[in-house]
C-alpha atoms as a PDB file:
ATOM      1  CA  UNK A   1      79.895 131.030  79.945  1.00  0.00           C
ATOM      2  CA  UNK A   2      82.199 131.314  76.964  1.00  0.00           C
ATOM      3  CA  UNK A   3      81.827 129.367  74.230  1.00  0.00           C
ATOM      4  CA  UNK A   4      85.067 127.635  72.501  1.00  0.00           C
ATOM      5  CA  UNK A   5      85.925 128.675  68.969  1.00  0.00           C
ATOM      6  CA  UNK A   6      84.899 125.738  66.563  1.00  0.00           C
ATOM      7  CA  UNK A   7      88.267 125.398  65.132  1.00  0.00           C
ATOM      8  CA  UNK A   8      89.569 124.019  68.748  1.00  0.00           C
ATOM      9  CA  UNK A   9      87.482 121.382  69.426  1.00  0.00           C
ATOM     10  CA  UNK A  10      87.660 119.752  73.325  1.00  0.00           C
ATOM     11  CA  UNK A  11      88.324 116.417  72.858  1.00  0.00           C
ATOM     12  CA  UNK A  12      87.071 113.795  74.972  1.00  0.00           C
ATOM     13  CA  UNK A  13      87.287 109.879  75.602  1.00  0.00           C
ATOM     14  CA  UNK A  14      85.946 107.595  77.470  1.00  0.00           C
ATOM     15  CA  UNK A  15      87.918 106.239  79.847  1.00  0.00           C
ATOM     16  CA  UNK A  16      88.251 102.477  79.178  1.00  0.00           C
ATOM     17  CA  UNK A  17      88.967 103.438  75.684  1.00  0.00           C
ATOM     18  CA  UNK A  18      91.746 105.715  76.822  1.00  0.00           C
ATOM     19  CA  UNK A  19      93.358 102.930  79.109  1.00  0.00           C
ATOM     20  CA  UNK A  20      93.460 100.667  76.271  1.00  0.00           C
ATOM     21  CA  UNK A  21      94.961 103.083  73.387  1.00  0.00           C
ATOM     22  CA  UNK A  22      97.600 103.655  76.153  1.00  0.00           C
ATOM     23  CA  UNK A  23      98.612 100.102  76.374  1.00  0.00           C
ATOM     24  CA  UNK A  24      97.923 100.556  79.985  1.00  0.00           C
ATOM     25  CA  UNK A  25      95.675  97.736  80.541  1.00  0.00           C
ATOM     26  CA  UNK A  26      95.422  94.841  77.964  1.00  0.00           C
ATOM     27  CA  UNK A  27      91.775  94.798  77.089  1.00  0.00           C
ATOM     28  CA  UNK A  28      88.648  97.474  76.924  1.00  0.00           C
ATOM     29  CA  UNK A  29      87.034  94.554  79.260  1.00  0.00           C
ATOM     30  CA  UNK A  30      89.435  94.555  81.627  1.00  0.00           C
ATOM     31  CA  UNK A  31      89.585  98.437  81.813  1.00  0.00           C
ATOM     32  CA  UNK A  32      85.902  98.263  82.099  1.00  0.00           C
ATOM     33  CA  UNK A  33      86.615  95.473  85.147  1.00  0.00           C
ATOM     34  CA  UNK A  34      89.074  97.363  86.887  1.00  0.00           C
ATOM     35  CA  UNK A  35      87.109 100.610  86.556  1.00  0.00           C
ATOM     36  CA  UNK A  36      84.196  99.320  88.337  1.00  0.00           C
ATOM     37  CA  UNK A  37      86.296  97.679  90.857  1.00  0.00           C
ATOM     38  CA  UNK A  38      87.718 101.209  91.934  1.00  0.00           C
ATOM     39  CA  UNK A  39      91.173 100.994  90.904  1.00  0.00           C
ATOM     40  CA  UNK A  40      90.975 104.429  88.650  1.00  0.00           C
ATOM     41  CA  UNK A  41      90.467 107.653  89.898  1.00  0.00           C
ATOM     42  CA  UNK A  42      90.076 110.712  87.717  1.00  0.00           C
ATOM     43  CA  UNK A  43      91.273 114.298  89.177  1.00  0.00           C
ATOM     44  CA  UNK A  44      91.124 113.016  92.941  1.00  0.00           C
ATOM     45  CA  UNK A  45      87.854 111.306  92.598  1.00  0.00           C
ATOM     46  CA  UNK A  46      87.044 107.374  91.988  1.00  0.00           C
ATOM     47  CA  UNK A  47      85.450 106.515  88.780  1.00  0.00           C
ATOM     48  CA  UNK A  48      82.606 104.372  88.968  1.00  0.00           C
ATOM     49  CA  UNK A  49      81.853 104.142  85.043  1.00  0.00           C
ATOM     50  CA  UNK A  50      84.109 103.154  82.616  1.00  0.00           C
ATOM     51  CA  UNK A  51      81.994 105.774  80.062  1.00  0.00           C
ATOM     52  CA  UNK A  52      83.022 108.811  82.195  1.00  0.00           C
ATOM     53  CA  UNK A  53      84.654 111.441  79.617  1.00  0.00           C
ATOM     54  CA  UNK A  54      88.276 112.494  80.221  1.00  0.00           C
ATOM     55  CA  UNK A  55      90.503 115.349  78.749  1.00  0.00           C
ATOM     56  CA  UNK A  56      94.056 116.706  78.256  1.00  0.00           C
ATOM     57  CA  UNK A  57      94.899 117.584  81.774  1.00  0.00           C
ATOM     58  CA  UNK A  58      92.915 115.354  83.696  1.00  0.00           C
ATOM     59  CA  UNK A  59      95.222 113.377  86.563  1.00  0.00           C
ATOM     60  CA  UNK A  60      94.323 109.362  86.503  1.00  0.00           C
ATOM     61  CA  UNK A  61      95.573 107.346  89.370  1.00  0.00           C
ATOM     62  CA  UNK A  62      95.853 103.562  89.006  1.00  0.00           C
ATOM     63  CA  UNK A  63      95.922 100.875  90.843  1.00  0.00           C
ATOM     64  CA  UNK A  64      97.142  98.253  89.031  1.00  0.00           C
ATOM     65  CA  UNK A  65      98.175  94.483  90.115  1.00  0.00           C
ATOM     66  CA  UNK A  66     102.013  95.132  90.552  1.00  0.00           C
ATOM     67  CA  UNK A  67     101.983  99.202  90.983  1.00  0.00           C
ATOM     68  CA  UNK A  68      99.903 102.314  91.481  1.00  0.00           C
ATOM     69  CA  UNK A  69     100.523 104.733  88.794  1.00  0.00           C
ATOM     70  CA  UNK A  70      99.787 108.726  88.635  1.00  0.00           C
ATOM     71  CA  UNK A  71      99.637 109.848  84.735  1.00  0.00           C
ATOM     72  CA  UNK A  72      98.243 113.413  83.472  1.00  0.00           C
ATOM     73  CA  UNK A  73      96.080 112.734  80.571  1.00  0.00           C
ATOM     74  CA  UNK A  74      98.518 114.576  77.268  1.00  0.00           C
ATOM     75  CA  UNK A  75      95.855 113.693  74.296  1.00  0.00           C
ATOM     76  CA  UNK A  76      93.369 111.242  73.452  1.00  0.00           C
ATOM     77  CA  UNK A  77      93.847 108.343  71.761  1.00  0.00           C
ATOM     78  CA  UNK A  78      92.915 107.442  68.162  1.00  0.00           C
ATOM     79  CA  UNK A  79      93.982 103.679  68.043  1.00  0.00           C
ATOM     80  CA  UNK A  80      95.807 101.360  70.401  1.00  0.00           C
ATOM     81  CA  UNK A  81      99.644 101.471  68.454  1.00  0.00           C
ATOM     82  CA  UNK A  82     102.862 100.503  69.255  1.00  0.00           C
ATOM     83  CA  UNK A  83     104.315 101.526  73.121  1.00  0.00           C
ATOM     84  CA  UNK A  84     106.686 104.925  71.419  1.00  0.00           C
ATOM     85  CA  UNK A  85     102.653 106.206  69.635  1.00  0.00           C
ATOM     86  CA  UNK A  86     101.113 105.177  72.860  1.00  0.00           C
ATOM     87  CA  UNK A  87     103.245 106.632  75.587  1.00  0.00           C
ATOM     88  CA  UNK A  88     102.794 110.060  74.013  1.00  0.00           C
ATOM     89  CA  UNK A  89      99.448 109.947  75.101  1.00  0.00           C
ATOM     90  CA  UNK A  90     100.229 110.999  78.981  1.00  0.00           C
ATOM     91  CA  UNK A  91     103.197 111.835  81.222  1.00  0.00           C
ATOM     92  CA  UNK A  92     104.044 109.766  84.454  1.00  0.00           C
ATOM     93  CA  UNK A  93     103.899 111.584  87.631  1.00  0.00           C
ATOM     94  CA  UNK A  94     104.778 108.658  90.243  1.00  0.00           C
ATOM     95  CA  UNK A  95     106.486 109.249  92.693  1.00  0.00           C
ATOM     96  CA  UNK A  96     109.603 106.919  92.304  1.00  0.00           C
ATOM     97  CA  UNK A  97     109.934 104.275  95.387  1.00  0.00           C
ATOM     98  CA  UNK A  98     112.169 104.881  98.024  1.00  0.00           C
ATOM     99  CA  UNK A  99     115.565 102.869  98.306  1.00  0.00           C
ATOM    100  CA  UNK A 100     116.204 100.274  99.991  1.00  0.00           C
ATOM    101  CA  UNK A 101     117.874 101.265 103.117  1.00  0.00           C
ATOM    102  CA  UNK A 102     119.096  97.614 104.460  1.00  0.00           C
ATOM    103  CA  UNK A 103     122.974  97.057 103.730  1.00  0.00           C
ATOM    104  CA  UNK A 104     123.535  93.679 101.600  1.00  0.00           C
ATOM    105  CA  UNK A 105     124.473  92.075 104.524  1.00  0.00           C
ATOM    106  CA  UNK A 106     120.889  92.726 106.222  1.00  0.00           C
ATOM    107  CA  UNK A 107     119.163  91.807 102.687  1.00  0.00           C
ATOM    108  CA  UNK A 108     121.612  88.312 102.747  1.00  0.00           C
ATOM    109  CA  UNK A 109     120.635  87.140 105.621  1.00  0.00           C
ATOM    110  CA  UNK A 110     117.128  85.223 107.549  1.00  0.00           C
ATOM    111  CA  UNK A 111     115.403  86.449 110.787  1.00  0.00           C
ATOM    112  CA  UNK A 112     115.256  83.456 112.924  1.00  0.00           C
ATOM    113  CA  UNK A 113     112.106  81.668 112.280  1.00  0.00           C
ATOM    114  CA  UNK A 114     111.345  82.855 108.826  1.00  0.00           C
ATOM    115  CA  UNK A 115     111.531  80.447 105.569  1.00  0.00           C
ATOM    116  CA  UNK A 116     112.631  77.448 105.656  1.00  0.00           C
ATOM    117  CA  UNK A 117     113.515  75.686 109.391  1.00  0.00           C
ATOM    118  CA  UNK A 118     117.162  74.616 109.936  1.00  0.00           C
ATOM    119  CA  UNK A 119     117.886  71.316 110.680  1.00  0.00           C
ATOM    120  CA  UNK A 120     117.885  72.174 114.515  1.00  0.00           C
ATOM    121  CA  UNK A 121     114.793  73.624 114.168  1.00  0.00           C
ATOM    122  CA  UNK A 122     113.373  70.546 112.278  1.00  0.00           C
ATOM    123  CA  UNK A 123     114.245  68.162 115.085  1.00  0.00           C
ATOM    124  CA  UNK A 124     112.820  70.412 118.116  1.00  0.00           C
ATOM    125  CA  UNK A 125     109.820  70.221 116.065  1.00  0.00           C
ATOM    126  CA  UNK A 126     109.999  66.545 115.256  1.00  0.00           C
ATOM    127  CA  UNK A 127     110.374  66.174 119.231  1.00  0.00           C
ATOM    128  CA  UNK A 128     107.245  68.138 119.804  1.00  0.00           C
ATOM    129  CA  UNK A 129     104.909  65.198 117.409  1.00  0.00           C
ATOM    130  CA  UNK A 130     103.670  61.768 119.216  1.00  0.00           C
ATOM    131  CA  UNK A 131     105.319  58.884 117.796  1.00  0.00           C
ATOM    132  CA  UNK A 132     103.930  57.803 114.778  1.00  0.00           C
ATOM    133  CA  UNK A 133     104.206  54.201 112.854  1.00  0.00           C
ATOM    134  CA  UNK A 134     103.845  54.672 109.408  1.00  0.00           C
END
């Protein structure tokens, strides 16, 4: 095993730390939170810990409440700064969503049955409930 020359240290983080100096997730507590829940995985494999150590190169996938993200880790970070410092940090590697391939006129309009019930619909139901006096 080789050893690394002095002058080129391997830097490592923990993990919730990293999250958070990437303006990823708002709070060290709630990376710690959603690290033990299982919504990170480092290099393929789910991270149980938030102290496990991470490096330039490792691939993080995310689960987060309104997407799933897939970043390579660039450097660590030093301090949690504004979104430009912060998104130097790691490169996005998500796949980007497919389009939508309903025409406007499919997206416009309702699927008998769903949402609201048409006034038609109202009285069938109306028809279906015993009389009531209230």
């Amino acid at each position: 095993m080789e050893k690394q020359p002095a002058s080129v240290p391997l830097l490592r983080q923990r993990l919730d730390k990293w999250l958070f100096f990437a303006r990823l997730i708002k709070s060290r507590s709630l990376a710690q939170k959603a690290i033990e829940a299982g919504h990170v995985a480092v290099n393929g494999e789910r991270a149980m810990q938030s102290s496990v150590q991470i490096k330039a190169g490792d691939t993080l996938e995310l689960s987060l409440e309104r997407r799933d993200l897939v970043l390579r880790v660039l450097l660590p970070g030093s301090r949690r700064g504004p979104y430009e410092e912060a998104r130097l940090l790691y490169e996005d590697l998500t796949p980007s969503a497919p389009a939508e391939s309903r025409t406007a006129f499919e997206q416009a309009t309702r699927e008998r049955g769903a949402g609201r019930p048409t006034k038609r619909e109202r009285r069938e139901t109306d028809r279906l409930k015993p009389d009531s006096d209230e």
